[in-house]
Protein backbone atom coordinates (compact mmCIF):
# COMPACT_ATOMS: atom_id res chain seq x y z
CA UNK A 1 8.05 10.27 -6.36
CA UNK A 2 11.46 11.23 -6.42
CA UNK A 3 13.54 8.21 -5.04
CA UNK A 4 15.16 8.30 -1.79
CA UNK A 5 18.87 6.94 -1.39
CA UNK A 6 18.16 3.68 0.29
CA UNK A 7 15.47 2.77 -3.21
CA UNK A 8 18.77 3.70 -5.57
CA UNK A 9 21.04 1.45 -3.56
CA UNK A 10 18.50 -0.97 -4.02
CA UNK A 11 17.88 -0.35 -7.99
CA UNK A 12 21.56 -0.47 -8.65
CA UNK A 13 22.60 -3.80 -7.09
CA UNK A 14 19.47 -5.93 -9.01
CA UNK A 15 20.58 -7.71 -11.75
CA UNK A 16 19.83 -5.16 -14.70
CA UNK A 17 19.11 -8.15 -17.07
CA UNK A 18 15.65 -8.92 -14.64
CA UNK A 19 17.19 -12.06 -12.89
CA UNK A 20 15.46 -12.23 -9.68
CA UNK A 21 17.66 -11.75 -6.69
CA UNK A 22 17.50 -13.37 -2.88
CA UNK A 23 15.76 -10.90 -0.31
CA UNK A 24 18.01 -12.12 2.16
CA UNK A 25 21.29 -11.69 0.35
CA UNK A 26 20.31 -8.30 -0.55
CA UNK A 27 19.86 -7.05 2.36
CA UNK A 28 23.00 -8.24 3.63
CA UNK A 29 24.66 -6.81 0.46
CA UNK A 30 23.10 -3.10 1.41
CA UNK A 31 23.42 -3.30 5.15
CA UNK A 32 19.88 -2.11 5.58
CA UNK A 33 17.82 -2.46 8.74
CA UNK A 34 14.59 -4.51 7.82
CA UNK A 35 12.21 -1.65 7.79
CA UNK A 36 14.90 0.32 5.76
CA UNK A 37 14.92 -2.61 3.32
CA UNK A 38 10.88 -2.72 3.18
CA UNK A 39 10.30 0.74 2.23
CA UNK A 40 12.87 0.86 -0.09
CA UNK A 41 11.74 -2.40 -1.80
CA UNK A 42 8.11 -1.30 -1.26
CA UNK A 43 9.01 2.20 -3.26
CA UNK A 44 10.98 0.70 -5.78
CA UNK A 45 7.30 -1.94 -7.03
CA UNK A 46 4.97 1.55 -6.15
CA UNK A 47 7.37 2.86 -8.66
CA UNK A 48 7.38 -0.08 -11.35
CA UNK A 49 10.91 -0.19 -11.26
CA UNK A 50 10.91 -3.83 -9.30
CA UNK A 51 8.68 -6.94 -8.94
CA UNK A 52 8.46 -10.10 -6.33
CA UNK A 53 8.96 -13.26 -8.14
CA UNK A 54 8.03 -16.51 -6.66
CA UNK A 55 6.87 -18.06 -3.11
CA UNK A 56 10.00 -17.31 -1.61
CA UNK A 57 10.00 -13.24 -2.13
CA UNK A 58 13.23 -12.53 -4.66
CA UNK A 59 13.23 -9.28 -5.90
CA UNK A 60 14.20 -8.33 -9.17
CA UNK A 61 13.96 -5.31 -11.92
CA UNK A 62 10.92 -4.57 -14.31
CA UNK A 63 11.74 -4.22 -18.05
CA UNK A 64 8.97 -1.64 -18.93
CA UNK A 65 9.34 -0.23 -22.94
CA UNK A 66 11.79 -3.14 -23.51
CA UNK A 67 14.61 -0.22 -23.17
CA UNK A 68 17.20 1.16 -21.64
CA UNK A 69 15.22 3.58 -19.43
CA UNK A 70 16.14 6.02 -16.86
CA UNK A 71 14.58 5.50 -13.39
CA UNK A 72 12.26 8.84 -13.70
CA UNK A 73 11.33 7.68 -17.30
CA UNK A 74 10.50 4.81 -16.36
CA UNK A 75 8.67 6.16 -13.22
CA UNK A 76 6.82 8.55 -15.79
CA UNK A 77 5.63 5.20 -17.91
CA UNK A 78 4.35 3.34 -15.34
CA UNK A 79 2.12 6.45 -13.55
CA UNK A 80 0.38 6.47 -16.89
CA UNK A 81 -2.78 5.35 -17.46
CA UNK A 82 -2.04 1.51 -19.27
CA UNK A 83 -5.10 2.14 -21.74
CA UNK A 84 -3.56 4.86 -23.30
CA UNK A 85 -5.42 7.97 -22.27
CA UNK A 86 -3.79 10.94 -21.60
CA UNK A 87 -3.25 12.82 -17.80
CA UNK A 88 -2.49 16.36 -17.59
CA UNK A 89 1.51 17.22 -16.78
CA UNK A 90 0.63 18.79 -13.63
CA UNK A 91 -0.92 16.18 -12.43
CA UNK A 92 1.34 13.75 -12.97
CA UNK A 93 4.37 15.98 -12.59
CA UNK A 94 3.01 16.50 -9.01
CA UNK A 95 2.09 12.78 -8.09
CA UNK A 96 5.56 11.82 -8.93
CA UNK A 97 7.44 14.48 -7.02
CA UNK A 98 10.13 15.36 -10.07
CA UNK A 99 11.09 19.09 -9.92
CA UNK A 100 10.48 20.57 -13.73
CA UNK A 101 13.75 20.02 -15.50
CA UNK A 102 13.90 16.28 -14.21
CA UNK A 103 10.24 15.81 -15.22
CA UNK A 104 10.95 17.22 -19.22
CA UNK A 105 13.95 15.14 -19.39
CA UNK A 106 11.94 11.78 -18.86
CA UNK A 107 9.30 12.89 -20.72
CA UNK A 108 11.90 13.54 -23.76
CA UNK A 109 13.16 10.33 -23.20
CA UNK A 110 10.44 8.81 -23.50
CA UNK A 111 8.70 10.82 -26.63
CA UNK A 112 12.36 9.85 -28.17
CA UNK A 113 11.78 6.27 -28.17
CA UNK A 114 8.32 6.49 -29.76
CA UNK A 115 6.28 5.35 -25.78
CA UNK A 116 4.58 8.47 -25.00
CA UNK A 117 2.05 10.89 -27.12
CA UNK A 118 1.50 14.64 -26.01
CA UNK A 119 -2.01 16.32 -26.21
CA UNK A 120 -2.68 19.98 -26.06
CA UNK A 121 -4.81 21.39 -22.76
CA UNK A 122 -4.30 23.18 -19.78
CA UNK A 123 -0.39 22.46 -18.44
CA UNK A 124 -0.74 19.74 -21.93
CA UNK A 125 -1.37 16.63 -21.89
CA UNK A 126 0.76 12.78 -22.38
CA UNK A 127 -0.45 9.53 -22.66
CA UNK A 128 0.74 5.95 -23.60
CA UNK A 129 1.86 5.57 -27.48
CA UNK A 130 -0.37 2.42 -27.59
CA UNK A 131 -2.65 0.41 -24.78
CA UNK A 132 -0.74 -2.33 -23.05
CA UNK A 133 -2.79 -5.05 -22.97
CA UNK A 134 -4.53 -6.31 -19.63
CA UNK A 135 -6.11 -9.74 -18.33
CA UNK A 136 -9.65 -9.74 -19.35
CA UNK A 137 -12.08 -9.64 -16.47
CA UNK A 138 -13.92 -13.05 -16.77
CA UNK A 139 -17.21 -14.28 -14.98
CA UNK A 140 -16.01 -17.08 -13.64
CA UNK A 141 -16.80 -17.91 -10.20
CA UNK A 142 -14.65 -18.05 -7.69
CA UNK A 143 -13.52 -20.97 -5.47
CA UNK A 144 -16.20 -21.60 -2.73
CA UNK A 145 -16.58 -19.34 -0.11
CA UNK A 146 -13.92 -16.62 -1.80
CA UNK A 147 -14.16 -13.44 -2.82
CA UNK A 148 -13.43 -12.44 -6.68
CA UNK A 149 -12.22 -9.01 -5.38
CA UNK A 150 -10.49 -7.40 -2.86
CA UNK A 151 -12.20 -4.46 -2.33
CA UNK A 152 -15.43 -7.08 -1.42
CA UNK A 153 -13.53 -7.62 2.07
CA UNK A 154 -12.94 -4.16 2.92
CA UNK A 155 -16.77 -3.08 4.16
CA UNK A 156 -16.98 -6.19 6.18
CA UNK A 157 -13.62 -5.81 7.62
CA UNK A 158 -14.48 -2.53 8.50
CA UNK A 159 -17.82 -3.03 9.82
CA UNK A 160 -16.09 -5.98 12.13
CA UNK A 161 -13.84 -3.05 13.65
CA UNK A 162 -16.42 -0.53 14.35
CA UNK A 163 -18.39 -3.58 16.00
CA UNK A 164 -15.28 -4.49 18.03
CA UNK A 165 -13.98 -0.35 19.55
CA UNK A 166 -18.23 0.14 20.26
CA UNK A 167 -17.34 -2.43 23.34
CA UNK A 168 -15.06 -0.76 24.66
CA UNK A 169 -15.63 2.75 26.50
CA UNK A 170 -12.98 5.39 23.91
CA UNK A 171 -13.68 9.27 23.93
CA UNK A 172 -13.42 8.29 19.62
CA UNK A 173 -13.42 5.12 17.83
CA UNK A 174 -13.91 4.87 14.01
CA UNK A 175 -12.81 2.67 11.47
CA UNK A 176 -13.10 3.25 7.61
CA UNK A 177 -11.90 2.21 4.08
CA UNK A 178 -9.55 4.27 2.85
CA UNK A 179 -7.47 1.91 0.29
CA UNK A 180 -6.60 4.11 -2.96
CA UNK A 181 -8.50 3.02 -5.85
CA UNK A 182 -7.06 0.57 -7.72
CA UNK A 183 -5.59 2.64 -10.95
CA UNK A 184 -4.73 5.60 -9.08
CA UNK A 185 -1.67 6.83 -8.06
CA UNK A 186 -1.18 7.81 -4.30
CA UNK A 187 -0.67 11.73 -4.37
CA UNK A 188 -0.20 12.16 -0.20
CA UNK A 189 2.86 9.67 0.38
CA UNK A 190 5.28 7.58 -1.15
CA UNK A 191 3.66 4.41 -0.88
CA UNK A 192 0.05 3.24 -1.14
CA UNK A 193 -2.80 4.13 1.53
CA UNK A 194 -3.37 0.66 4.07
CA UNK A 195 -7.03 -0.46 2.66
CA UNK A 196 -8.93 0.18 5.94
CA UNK A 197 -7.88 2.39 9.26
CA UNK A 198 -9.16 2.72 12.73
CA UNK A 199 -8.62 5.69 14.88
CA UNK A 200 -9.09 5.81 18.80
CA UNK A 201 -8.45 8.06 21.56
CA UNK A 202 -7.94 7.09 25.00
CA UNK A 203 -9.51 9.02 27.75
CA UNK A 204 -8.58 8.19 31.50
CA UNK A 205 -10.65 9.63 34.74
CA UNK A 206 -7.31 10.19 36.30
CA UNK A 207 -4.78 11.12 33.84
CA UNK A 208 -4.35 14.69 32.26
CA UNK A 209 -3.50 13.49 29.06
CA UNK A 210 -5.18 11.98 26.17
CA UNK A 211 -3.83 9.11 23.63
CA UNK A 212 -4.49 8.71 19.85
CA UNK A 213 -3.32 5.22 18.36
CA UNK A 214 -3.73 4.90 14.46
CA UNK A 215 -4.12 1.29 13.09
CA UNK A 216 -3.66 0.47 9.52
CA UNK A 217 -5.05 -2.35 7.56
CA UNK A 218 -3.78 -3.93 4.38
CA UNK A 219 -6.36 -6.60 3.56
CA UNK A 220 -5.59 -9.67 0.93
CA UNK A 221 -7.81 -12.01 -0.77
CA UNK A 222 -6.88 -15.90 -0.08
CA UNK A 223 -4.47 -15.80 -3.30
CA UNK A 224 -2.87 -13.02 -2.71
CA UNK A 225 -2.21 -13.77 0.74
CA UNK A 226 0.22 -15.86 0.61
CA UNK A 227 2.95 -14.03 -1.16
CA UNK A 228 5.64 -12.81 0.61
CA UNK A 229 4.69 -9.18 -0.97
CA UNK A 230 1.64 -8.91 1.42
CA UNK A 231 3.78 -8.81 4.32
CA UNK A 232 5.70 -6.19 3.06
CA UNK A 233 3.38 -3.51 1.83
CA UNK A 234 1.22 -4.20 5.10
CA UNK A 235 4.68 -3.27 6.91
CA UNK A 236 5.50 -0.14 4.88
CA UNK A 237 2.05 1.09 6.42
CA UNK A 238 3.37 1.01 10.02
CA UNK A 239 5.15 4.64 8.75
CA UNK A 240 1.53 5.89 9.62
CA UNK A 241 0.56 3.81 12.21
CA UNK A 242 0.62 2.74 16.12
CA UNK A 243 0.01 -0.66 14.83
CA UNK A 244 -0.22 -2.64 11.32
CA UNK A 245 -2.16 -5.23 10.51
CA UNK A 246 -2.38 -7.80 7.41
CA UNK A 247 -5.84 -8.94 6.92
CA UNK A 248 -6.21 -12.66 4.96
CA UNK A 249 -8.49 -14.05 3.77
CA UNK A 250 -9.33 -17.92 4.43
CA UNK A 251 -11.55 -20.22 2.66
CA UNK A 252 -14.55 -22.42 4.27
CA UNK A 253 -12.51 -25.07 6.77
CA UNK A 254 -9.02 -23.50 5.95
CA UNK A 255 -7.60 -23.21 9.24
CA UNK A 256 -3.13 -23.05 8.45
CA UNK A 257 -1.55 -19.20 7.47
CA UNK A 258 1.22 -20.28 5.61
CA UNK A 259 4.31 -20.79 7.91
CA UNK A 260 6.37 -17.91 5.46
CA UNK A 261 3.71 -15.43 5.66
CA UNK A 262 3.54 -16.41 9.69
CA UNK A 263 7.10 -16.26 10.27
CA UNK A 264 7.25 -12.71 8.50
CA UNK A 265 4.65 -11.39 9.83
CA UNK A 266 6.35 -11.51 13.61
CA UNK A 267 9.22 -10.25 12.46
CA UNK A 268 8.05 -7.55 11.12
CA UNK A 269 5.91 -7.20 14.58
CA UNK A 270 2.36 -7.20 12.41
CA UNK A 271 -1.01 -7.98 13.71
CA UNK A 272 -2.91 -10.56 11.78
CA UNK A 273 -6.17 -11.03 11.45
CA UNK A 274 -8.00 -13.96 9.31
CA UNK A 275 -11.29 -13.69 7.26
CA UNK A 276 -13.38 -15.79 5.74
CA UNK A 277 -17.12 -16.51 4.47
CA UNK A 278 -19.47 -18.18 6.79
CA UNK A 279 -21.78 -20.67 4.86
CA UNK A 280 -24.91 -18.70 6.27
CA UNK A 281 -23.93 -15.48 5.06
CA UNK A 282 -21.83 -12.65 6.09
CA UNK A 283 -17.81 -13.23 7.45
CA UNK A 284 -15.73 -13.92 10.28
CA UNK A 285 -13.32 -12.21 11.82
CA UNK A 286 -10.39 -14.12 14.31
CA UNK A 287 -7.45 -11.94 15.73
CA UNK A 288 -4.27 -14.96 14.97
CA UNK A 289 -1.45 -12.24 16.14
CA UNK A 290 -1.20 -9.22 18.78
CA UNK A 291 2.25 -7.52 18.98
CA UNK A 292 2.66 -5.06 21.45
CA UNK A 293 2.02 -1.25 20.28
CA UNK A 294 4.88 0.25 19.12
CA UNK A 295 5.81 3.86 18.43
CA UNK A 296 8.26 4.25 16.04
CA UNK A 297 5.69 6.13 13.81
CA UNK A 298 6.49 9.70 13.41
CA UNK A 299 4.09 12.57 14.37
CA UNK A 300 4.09 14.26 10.75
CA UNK A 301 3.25 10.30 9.34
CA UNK A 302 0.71 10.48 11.78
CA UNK A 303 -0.70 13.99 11.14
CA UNK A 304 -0.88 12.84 7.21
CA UNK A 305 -2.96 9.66 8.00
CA UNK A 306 -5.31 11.52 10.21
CA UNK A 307 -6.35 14.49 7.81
CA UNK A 308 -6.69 11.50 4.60
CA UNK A 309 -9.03 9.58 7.52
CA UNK A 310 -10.96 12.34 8.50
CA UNK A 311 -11.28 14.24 5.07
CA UNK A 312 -13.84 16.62 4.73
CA UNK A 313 -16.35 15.21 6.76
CA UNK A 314 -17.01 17.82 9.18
CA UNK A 315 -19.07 15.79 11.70
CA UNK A 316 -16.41 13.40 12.35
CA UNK A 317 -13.63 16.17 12.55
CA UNK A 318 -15.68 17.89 15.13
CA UNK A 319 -16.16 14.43 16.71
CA UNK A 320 -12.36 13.89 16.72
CA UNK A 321 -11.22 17.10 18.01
CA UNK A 322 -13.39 17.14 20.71
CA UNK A 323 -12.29 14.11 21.75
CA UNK A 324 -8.72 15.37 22.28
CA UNK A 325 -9.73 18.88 23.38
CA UNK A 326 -9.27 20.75 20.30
C-alpha cells in the first residue's frame, strides 16, 4: 500500500521519537478536511507506521525493529506474519502496492539489519527473523453479559439487519459479514473491509429509475468501543458506503455511549447502533443515531464493495442484478 500524500504529511510532522501528538493540533498543523485527516490517520495504523494512545485519541509513530526504518520497510515488517512464517513475495509485494524496485529496496533494508529471513519457492519466500511475542489467549471469562470476541457480534448483528430490510418491501435486501480475518491483510483497498454490510435497492411503481444504497458496519466489543479509534476506522468505511455505521457493544443495564465516542460520532455524520446480551439469550439491537444519507461515496468505491459483497455466489448475483435490470 503505497502511501498517498496526505498519510506522508501526516508521518512527517509526528514526533519521530513516538511522543504522542494532539489530533486536534494536527490537523490544524496539516490543514486537512476531517475525512482527509481520517483516512490518512486510518492508513498510516493499517500500515503500522502510527498508533492511538489514550482516551483522548493522540496519535503518534510506531517504533517497529527498534530502528531507523524507511516507511516501505517498515510497511514490509508489519504485513508479515508476527509468528515468523514466511509469505511468498508476490503476495505480499501485491498486498502492499510497492512497484518492484521499491519493494527490493525494503526488503534489503530489512535483511541488512538482521529482521527478515528469505526462503526459496515460487516468486521466494521472507519471513520474520524471530516470532514477536503475542498476549496469550486465556480462558477467562468475560465480564457478564460480554462477548470475549468480536467476531461473536457479527452473526447476530447481521441476522438483526436481514430481520429489519425483510419489513420493508426492497426489489434486494441482504446483509452479510464481510470483516477481513483478523491476521490478514486487506488485498482490495487501502484500508480494512467494515465487519458487516447491507445492500438494498429501491424500486418505485412510478419512477424509471432504480436506487442502490450500500451500508457499512464496523462493529466493537464494549472495550473497544470506547476508544476514539472506533470512530475513525468506522468513518474511513463511508469511502464505500451510502451510510456508516459503528456498532457497540453494551453490557446488561449499561445504558450511557460515552459522550467522546457520541460527540464524534455526529461529526463524522455516523449511524450508531448499540448491542448487548439479553439475560434470556440471544441480543438486542437499538438504533441511538440516524444521519441523513449522504453521497459523497464514489461509484468505483462503490463498484469495489459490491463485487467483495456479492463474491462468487451466483444466486445472489443473479438476485442483485435482476433487481436493477441487469
Amino acid at each position: 500500500m503505497a502511501l498517498t500524500a496526505n498519510a506522508h504529511e501526516l508521518l512527517d510532522v509526528l514526533d519521530s521519537g513516538g511522543k504522542a501528538a494532539n489530533i486536534g493540533r494536527l490537523k490544524a498543523k496539516l490543514g486537512l478536511r476531517d475525512e482527509d485527516y481520517t483516512a490518512a490517520q486510518t492508513e498510516l495504523i493499517e500500515a503500522g507506521l502510527a498508533a492511538l494512545q489514550g482516551k483522548g485519541g493522540r496519535l503518534a509513530r510506531t517504533n517497529v525493529g527498534g530502528g531507523d526504518l524507511s516507511v516501505e520497510a517498515t510497511m514490509l515488517l508489519m504485513a508479515l506474519p508476527p509468528d515468523g512464517s514466511t509469505v511468498g513475495n508476490y503476495n505480499v509485494r501485491g498486498q502492499l502496492a510497492l512497484d518492484d524496485e521499491t519493494y527490493a529496496e525494503a526488503k534489503r533494508e530489512l535483511r541488512a539489519t538482521g529482521l527478515i529471513k528469505v526462503g526459496v519457492g515460487y516468486g521466494g519466500t521472507v519471513g520474520r527473523a524471530s516470532a514477536v511475542p503475542t498476549e496469550k489467549a486465556t480462558d477467562e471469562p468475560s465480564p457478564v453479559g460480554l462477548v470475549r470476541l468480536e467476531k461473536e457480534l457479527y452473526e447476530p448483528f447481521a441476522e438483526w439487519l436481514r430481520s429489519s430490510l425483510a419489513d420493508q418491501d426492497l426489489a434486494f435486501a441482504e446483509a452479510r459479514i464481510t470483516a477481513t480475518p483478523k491476521g490478514y491483510k486487506q488485498g482490495g483497498g487501502r484500508w480494512s473491509r467494515p465487519d458487516v454490510t447491507a445492500v438494498q435497492v429501491f424500486r418505485y411503481d412510478w419512477l424509471p429509475d432504480k436506487t442502490v444504497e450500500v451500508s457499512t458496519c464496523e462493529v466493537k466489543r464494549a472495550e473497544d468501543g470506547k476508544k476514539l479509534e472506533s470512530v475513525y476506522e468506522a468513518a474511513a468505511h463511508g469511502r464505500w458506503a451510502h451510510r456508516a455505521s459503528l456498532v457497540v457493544e453494551q453490557a446488561e443495564g449499561t445504558d450511557a455511549v460515552p459522550a467522546s465516542i457520541f460527540d464524534e460520532v455526529r461529526r463524522f455524520r455516523l449511524r450508531l447502533y448499540t448491542v448487548r446480551r439479553r439475560p434470556e439469550g440471544g441480543f438486542e439491537v437499538k438504533e441511538i443515531i440516524k444521519p441523513p444519507l449522504t453521497h459523497e461515496s464514489q461509484p468505483e468505491d462503490l463498484n469495489d464493495l459490491l463485487g467483495y459483497f456479492l463474491g462468487e455466489n451466483r444466486a445472489l448475483r443473479q438476485s442483485y442484478l435482476k433487481a436493477i435490470g441487469q
